[in-house]
N, C-alpha and C. Protein backbone atom coordinates (compact mmCIF):
# COMPACT_ATOMS: atom_id res chain seq x y z
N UNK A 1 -150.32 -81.10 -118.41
CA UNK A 1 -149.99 -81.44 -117.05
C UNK A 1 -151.20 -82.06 -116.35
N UNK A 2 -152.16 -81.45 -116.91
CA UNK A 2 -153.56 -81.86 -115.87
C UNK A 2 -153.97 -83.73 -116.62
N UNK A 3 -153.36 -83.72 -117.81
CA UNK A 3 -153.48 -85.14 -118.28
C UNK A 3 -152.86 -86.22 -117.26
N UNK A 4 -151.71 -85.72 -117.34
CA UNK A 4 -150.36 -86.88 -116.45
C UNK A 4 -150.54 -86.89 -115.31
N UNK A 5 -151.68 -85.62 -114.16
CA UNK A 5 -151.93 -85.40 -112.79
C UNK A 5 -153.35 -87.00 -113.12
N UNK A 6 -154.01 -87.04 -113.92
CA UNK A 6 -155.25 -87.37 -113.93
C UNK A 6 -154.69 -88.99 -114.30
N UNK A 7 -153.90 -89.35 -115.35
CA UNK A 7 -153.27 -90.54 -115.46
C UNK A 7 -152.95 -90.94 -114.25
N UNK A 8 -151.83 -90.63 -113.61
CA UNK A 8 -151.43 -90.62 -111.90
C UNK A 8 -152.60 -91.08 -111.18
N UNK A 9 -153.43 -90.86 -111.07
CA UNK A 9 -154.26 -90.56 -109.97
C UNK A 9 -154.94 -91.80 -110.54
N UNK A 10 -155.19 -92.12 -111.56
CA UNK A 10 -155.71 -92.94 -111.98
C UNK A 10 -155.52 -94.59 -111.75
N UNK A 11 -153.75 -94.35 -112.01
CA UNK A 11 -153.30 -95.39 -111.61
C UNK A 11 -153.52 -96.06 -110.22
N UNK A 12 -152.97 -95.06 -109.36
CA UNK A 12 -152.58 -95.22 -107.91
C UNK A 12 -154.24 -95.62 -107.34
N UNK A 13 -155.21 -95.16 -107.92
CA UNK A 13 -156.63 -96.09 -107.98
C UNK A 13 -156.71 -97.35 -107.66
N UNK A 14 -156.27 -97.87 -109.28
CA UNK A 14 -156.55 -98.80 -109.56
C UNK A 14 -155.19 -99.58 -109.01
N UNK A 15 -154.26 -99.16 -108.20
CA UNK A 15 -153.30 -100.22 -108.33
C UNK A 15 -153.81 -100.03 -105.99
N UNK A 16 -153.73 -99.42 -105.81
CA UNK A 16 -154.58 -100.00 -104.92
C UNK A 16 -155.40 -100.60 -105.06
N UNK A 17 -156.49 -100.35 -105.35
CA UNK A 17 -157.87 -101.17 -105.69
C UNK A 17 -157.45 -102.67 -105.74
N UNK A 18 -156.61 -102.97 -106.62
CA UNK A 18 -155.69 -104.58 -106.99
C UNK A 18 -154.86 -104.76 -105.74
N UNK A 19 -154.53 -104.36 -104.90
CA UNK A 19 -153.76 -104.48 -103.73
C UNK A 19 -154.98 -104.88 -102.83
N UNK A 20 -155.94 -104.14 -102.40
CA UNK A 20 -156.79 -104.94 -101.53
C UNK A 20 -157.92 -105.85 -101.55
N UNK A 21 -157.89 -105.92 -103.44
CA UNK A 21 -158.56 -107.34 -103.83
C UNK A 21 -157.64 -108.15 -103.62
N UNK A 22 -156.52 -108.47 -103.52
CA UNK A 22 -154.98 -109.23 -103.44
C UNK A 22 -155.39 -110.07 -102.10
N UNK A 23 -155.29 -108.84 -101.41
CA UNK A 23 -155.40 -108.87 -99.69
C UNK A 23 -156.86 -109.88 -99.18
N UNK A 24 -157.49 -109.53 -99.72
CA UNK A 24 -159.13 -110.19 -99.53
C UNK A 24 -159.20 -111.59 -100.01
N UNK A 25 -158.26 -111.65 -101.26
CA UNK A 25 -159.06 -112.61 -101.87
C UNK A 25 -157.79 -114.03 -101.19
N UNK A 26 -158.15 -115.01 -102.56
CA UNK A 26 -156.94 -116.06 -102.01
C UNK A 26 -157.13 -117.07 -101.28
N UNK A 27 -156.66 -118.06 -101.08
CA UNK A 27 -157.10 -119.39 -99.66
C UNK A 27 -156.56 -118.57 -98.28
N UNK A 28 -157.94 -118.90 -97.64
CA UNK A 28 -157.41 -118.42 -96.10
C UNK A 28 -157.11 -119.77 -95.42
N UNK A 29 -155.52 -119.49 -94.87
CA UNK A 29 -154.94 -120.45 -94.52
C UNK A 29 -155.58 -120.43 -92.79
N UNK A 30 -156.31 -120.17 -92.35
CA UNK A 30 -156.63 -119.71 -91.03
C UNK A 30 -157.45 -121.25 -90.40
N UNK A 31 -157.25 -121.65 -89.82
CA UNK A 31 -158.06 -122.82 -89.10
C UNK A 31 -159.70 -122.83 -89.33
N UNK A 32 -159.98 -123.27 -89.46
CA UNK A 32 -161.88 -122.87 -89.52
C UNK A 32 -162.69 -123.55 -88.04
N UNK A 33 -161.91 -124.03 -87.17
CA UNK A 33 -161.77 -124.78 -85.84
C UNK A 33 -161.28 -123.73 -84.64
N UNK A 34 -160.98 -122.56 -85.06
CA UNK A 34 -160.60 -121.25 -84.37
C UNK A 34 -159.25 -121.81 -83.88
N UNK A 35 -159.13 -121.77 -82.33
CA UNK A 35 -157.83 -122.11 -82.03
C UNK A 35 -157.69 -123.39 -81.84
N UNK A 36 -158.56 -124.53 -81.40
CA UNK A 36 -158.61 -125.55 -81.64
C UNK A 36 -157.71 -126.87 -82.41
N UNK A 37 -157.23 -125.99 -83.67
CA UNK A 37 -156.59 -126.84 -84.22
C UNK A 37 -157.53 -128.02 -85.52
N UNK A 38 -156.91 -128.52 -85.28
CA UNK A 38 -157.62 -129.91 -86.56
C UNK A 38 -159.20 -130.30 -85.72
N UNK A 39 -160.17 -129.71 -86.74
CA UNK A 39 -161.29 -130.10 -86.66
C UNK A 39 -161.60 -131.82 -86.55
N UNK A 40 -161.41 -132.95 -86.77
CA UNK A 40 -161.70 -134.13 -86.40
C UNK A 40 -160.87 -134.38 -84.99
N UNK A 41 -159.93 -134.01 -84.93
CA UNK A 41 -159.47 -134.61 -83.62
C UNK A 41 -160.33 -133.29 -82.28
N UNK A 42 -160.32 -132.61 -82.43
CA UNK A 42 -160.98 -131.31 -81.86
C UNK A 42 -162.04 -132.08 -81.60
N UNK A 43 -163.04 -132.37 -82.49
CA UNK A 43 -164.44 -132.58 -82.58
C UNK A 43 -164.53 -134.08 -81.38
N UNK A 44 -163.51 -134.54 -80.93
CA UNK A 44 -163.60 -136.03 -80.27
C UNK A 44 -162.83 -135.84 -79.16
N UNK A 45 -162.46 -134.59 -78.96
CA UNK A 45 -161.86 -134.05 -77.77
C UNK A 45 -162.54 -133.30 -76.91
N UNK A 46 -162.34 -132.00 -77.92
CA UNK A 46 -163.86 -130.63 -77.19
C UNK A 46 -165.18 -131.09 -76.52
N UNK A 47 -164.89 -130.80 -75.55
CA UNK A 47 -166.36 -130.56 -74.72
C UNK A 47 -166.41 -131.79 -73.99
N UNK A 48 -165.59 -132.87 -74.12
CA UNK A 48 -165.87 -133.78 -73.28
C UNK A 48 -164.83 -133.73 -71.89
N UNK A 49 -165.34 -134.44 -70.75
CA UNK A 49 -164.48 -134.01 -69.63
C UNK A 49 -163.70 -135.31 -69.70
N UNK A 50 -162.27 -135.26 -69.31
CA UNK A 50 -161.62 -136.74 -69.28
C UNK A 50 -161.01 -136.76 -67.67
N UNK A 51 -161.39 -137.93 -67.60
CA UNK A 51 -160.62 -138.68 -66.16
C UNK A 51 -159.27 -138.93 -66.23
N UNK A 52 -158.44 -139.07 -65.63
CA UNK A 52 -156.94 -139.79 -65.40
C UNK A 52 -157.42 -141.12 -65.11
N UNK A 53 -156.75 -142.55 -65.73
CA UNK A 53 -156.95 -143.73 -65.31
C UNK A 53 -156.01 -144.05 -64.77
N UNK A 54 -154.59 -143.89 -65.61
CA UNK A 54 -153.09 -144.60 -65.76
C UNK A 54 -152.36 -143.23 -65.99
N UNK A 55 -150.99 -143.75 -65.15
CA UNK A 55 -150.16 -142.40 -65.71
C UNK A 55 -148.85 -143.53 -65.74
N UNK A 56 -148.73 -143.66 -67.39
CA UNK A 56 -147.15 -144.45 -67.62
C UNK A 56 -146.11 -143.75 -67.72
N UNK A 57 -145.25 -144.64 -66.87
CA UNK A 57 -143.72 -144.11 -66.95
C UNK A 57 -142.36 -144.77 -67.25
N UNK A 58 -141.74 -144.67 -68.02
CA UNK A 58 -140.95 -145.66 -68.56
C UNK A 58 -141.41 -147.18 -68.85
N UNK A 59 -142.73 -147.15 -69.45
CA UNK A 59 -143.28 -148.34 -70.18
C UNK A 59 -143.88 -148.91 -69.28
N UNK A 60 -144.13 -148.69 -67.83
CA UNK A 60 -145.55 -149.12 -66.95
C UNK A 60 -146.46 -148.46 -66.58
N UNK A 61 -147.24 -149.04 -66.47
CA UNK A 61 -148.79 -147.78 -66.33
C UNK A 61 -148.93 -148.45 -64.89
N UNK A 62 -149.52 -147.28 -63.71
CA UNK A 62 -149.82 -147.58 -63.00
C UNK A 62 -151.45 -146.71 -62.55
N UNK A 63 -151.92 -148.03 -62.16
CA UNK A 63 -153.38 -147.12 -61.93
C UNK A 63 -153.68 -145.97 -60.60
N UNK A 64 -154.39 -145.30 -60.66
CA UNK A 64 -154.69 -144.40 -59.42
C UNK A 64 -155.53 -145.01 -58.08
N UNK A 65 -154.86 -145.08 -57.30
CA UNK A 65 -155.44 -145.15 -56.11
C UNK A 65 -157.23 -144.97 -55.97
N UNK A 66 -158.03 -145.48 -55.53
CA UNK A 66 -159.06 -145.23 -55.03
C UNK A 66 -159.87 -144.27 -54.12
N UNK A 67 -158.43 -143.79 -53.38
CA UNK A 67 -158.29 -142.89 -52.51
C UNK A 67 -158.38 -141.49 -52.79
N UNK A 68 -157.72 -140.98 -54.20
CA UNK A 68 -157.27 -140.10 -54.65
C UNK A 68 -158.65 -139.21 -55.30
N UNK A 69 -158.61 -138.50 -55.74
CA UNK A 69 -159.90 -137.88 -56.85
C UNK A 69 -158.96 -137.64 -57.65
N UNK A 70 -159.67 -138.39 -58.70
CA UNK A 70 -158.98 -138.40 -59.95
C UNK A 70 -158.35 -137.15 -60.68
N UNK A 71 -157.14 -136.74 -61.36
CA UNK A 71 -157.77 -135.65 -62.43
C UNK A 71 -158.05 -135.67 -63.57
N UNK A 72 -158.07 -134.61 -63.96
CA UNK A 72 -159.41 -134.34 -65.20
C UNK A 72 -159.02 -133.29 -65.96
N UNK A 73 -159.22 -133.17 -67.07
CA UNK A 73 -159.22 -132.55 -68.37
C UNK A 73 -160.55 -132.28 -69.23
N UNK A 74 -160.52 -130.90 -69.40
CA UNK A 74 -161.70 -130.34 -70.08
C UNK A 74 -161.07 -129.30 -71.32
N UNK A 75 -161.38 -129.57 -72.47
CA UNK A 75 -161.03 -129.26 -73.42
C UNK A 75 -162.17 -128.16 -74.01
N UNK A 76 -162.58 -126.70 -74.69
CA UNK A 76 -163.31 -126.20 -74.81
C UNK A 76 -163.01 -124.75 -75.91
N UNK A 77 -163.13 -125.07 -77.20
CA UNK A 77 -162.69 -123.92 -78.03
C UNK A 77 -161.50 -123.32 -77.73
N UNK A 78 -160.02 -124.19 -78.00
CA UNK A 78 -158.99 -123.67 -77.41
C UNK A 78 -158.43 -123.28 -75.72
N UNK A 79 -159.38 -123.74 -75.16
CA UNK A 79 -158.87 -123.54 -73.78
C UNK A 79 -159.33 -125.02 -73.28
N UNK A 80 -158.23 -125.26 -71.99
CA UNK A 80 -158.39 -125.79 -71.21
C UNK A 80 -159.12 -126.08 -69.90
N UNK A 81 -159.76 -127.00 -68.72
CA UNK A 81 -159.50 -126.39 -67.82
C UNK A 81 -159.14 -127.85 -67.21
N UNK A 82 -158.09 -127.58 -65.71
CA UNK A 82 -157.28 -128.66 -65.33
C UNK A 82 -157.71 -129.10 -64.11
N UNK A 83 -157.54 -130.39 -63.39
CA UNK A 83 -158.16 -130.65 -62.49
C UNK A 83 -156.79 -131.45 -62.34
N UNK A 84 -155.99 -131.38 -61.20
CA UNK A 84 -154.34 -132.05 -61.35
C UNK A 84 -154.20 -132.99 -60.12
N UNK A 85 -155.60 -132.94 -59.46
CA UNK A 85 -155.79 -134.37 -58.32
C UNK A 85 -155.60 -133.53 -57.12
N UNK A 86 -155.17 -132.10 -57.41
CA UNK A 86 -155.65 -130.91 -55.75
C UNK A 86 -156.05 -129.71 -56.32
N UNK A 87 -155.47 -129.30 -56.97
CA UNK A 87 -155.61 -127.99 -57.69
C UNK A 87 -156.34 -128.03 -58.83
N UNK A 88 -157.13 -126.92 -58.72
CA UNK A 88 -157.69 -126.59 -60.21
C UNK A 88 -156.70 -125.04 -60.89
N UNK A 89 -157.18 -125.47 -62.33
CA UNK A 89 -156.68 -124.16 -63.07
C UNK A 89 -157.41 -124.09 -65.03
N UNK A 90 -156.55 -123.31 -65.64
CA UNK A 90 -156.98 -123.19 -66.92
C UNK A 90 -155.59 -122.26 -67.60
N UNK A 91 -156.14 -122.58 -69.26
CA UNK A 91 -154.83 -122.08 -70.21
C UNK A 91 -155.46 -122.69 -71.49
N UNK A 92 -154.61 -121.97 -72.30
CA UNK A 92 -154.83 -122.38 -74.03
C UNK A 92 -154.50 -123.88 -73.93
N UNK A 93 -154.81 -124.12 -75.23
CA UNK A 93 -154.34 -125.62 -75.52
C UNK A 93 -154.97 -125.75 -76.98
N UNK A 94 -154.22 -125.71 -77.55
CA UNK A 94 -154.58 -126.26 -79.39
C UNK A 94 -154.13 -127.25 -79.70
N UNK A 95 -155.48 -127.63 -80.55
CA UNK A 95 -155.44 -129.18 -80.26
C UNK A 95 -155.12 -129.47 -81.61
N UNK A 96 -153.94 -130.21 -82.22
CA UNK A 96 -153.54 -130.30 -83.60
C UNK A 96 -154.16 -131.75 -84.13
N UNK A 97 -153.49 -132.35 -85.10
CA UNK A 97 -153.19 -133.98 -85.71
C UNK A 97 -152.36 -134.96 -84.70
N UNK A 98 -151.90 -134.40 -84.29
CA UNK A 98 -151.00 -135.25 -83.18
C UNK A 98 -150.49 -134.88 -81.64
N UNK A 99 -150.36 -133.72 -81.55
CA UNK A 99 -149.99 -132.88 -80.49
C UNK A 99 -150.91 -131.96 -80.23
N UNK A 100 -150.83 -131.33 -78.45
CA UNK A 100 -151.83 -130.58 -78.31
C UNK A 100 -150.68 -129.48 -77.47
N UNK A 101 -150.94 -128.29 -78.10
CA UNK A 101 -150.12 -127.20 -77.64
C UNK A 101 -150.43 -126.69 -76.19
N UNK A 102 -150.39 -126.90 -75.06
CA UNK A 102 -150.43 -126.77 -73.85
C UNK A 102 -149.41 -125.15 -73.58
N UNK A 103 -150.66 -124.22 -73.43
CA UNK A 103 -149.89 -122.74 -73.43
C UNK A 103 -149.89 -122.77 -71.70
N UNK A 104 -149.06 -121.81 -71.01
CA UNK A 104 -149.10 -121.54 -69.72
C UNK A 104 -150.65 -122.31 -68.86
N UNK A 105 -150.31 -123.07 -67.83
CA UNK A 105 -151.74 -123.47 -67.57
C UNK A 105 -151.44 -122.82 -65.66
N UNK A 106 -152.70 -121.49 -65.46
CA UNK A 106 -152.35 -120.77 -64.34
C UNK A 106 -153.31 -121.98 -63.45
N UNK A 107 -152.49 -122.41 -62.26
CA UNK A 107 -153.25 -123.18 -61.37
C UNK A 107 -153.43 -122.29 -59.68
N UNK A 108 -154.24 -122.92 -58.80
CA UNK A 108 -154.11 -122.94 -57.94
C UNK A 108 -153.13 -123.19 -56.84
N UNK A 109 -152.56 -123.24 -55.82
CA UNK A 109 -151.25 -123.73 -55.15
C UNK A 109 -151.54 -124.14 -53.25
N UNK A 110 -152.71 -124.84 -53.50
CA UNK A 110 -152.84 -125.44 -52.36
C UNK A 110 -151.98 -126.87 -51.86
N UNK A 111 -152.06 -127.60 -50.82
CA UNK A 111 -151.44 -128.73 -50.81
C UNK A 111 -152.32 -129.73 -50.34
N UNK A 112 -152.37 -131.13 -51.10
CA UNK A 112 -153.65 -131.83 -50.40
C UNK A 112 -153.29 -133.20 -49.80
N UNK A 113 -151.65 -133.27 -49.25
CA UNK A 113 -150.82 -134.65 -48.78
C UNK A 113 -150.31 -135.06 -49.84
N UNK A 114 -149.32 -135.72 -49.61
CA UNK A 114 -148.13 -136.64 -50.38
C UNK A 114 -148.58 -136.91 -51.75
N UNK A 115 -149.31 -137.82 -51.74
CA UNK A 115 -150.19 -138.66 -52.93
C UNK A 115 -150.60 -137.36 -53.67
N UNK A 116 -151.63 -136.83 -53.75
CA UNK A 116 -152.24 -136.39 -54.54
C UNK A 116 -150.99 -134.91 -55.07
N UNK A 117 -150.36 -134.60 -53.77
CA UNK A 117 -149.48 -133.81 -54.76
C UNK A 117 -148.42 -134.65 -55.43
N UNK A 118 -147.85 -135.43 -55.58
CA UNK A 118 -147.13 -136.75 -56.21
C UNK A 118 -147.62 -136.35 -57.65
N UNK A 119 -149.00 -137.06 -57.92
CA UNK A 119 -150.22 -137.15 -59.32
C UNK A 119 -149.92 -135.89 -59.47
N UNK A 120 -149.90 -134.65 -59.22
CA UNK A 120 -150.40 -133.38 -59.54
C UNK A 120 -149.01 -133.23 -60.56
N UNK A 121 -147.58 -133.49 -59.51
CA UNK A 121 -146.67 -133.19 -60.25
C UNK A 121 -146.29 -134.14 -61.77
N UNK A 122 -146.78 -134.82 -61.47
CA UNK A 122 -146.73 -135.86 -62.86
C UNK A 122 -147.38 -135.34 -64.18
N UNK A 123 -148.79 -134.80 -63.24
CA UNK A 123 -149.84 -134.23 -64.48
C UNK A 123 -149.03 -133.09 -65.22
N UNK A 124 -148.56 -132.14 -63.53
CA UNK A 124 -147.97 -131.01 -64.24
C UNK A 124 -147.03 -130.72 -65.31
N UNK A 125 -146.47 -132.10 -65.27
CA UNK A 125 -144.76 -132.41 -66.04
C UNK A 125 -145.27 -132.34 -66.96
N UNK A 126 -146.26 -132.93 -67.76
CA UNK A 126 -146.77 -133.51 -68.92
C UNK A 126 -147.36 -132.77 -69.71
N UNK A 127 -148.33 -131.69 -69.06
CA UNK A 127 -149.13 -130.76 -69.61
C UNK A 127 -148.47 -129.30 -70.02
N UNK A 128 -147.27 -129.40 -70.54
CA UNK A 128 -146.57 -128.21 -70.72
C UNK A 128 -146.03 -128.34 -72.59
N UNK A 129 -146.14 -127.18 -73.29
CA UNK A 129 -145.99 -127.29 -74.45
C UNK A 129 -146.58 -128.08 -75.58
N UNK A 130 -145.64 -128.11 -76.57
CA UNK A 130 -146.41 -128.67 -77.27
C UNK A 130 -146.16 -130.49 -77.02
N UNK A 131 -147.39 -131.27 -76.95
CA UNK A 131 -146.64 -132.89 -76.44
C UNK A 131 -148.04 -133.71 -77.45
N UNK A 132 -147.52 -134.45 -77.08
CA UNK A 132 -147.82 -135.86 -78.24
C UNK A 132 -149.08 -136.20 -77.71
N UNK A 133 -150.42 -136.59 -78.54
CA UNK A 133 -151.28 -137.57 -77.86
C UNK A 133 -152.04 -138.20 -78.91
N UNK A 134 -152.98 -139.15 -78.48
CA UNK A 134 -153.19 -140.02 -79.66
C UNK A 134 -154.84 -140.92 -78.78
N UNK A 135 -155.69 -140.64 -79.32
CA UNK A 135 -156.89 -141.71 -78.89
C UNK A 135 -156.69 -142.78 -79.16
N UNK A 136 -156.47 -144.11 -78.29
CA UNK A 136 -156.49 -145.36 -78.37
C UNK A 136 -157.96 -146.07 -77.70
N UNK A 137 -158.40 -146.67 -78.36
CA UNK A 137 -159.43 -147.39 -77.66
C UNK A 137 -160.36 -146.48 -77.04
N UNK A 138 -160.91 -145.48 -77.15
CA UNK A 138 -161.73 -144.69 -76.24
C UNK A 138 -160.88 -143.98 -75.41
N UNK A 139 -159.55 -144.02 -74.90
CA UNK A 139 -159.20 -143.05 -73.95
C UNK A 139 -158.26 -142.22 -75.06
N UNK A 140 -157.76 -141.54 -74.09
CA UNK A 140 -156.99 -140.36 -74.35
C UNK A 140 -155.29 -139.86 -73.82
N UNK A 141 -154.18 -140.51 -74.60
CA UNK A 141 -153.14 -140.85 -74.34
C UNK A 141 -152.45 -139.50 -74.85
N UNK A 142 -151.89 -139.11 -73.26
CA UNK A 142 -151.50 -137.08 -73.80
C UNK A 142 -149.70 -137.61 -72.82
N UNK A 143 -148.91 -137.23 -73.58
CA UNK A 143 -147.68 -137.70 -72.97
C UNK A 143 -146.50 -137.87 -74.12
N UNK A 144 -145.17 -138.20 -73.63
CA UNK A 144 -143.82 -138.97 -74.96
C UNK A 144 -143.69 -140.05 -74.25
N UNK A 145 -142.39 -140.00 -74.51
CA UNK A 145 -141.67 -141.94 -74.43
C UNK A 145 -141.67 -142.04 -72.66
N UNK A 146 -141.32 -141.04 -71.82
CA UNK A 146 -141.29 -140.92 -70.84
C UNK A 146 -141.94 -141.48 -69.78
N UNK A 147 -143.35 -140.31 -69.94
CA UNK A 147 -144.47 -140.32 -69.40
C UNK A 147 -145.56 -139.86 -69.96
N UNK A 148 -146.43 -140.60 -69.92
CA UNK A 148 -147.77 -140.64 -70.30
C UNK A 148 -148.89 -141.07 -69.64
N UNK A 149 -149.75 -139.46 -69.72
CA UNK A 149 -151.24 -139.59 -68.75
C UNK A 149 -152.31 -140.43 -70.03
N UNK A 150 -153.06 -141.27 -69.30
CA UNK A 150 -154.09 -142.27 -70.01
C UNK A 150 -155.29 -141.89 -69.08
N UNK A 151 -156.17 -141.03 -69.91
CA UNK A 151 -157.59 -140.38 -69.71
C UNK A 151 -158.67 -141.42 -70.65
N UNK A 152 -159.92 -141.03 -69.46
CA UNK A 152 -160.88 -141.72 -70.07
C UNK A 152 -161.73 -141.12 -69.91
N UNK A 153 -163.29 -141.03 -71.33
CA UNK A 153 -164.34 -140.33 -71.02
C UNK A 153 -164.69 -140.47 -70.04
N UNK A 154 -165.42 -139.27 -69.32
CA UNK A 154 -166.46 -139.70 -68.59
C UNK A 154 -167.78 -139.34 -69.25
């Protein structure tokens, strides 16, 4: 009996033991960009602050007023922070190959006249979920077929 207790015991060893080399070992499918997303597009995004130039809508871009303060986008190890032309705020945002996952973005709720809340709501439309964007030429085209904000370094 003390053989088959000692076999037993033996096993259940070693067959754990193989269970959390299992567990350890293997390709880690995990981002190496943290939440970020795809390291090259990340790397040409993160850390830089972007302006609003153009916000197109049904295939015209119209530029921003002079009047207005622009907004702005700051991208930073998975988070955001938003600048929507009155309000500021912040939220996740993972930044993939093509799309950038726009998680809850908590803002401010002041009012700063017509215009700039106008831009704000446009920004706001846009910056929700997961949505399409694509670097053209140096800026930064975050939007679908709809509408689309056209950011530029600053």
């Amino acid at each position: 009996m003390t053989t088959v207790r000692r076999a037993l015991a033996i096993f259940l060893v070693l067959a754990l033991g193989a269970g959390v080399v299992a567990c350890g070992s293997g390709s880690d499918d995990s981002d190496s960009t943290g939440s970020t997303g795809s390291s090259k597009a990340a790397a040409e995004i993160d850390g830089v602050t972007w302006t609003l130039l153009n916000i197109a809508s049904h295939g015209a871009a119209t530029s921003l007023p002079n009047t207005v303060e622009p907004p702005t986008l700051k991208f930073d190890d998975g988070q955001v922070e938003v600048f929507g032309g009155c309000n500021n705020g912040s939220g996740s945002a993972k930044i993939g190959e093509t799309t950038i996952d726009f998680g809850p973005i908590a803002m401010t709720k002041k009012s700063c006249g017509n215009l700039p809340d106008q831009i704000e709501t446009y920004v706001s439309k846009v910056l929700r979920g997961d949505v399409p964007y694509e670097l053209s030429q140096g800026n930064l085209v975050v939007g679908g077929k709809l509408t689309s904000l056209i950011y530029t370094k600053d």
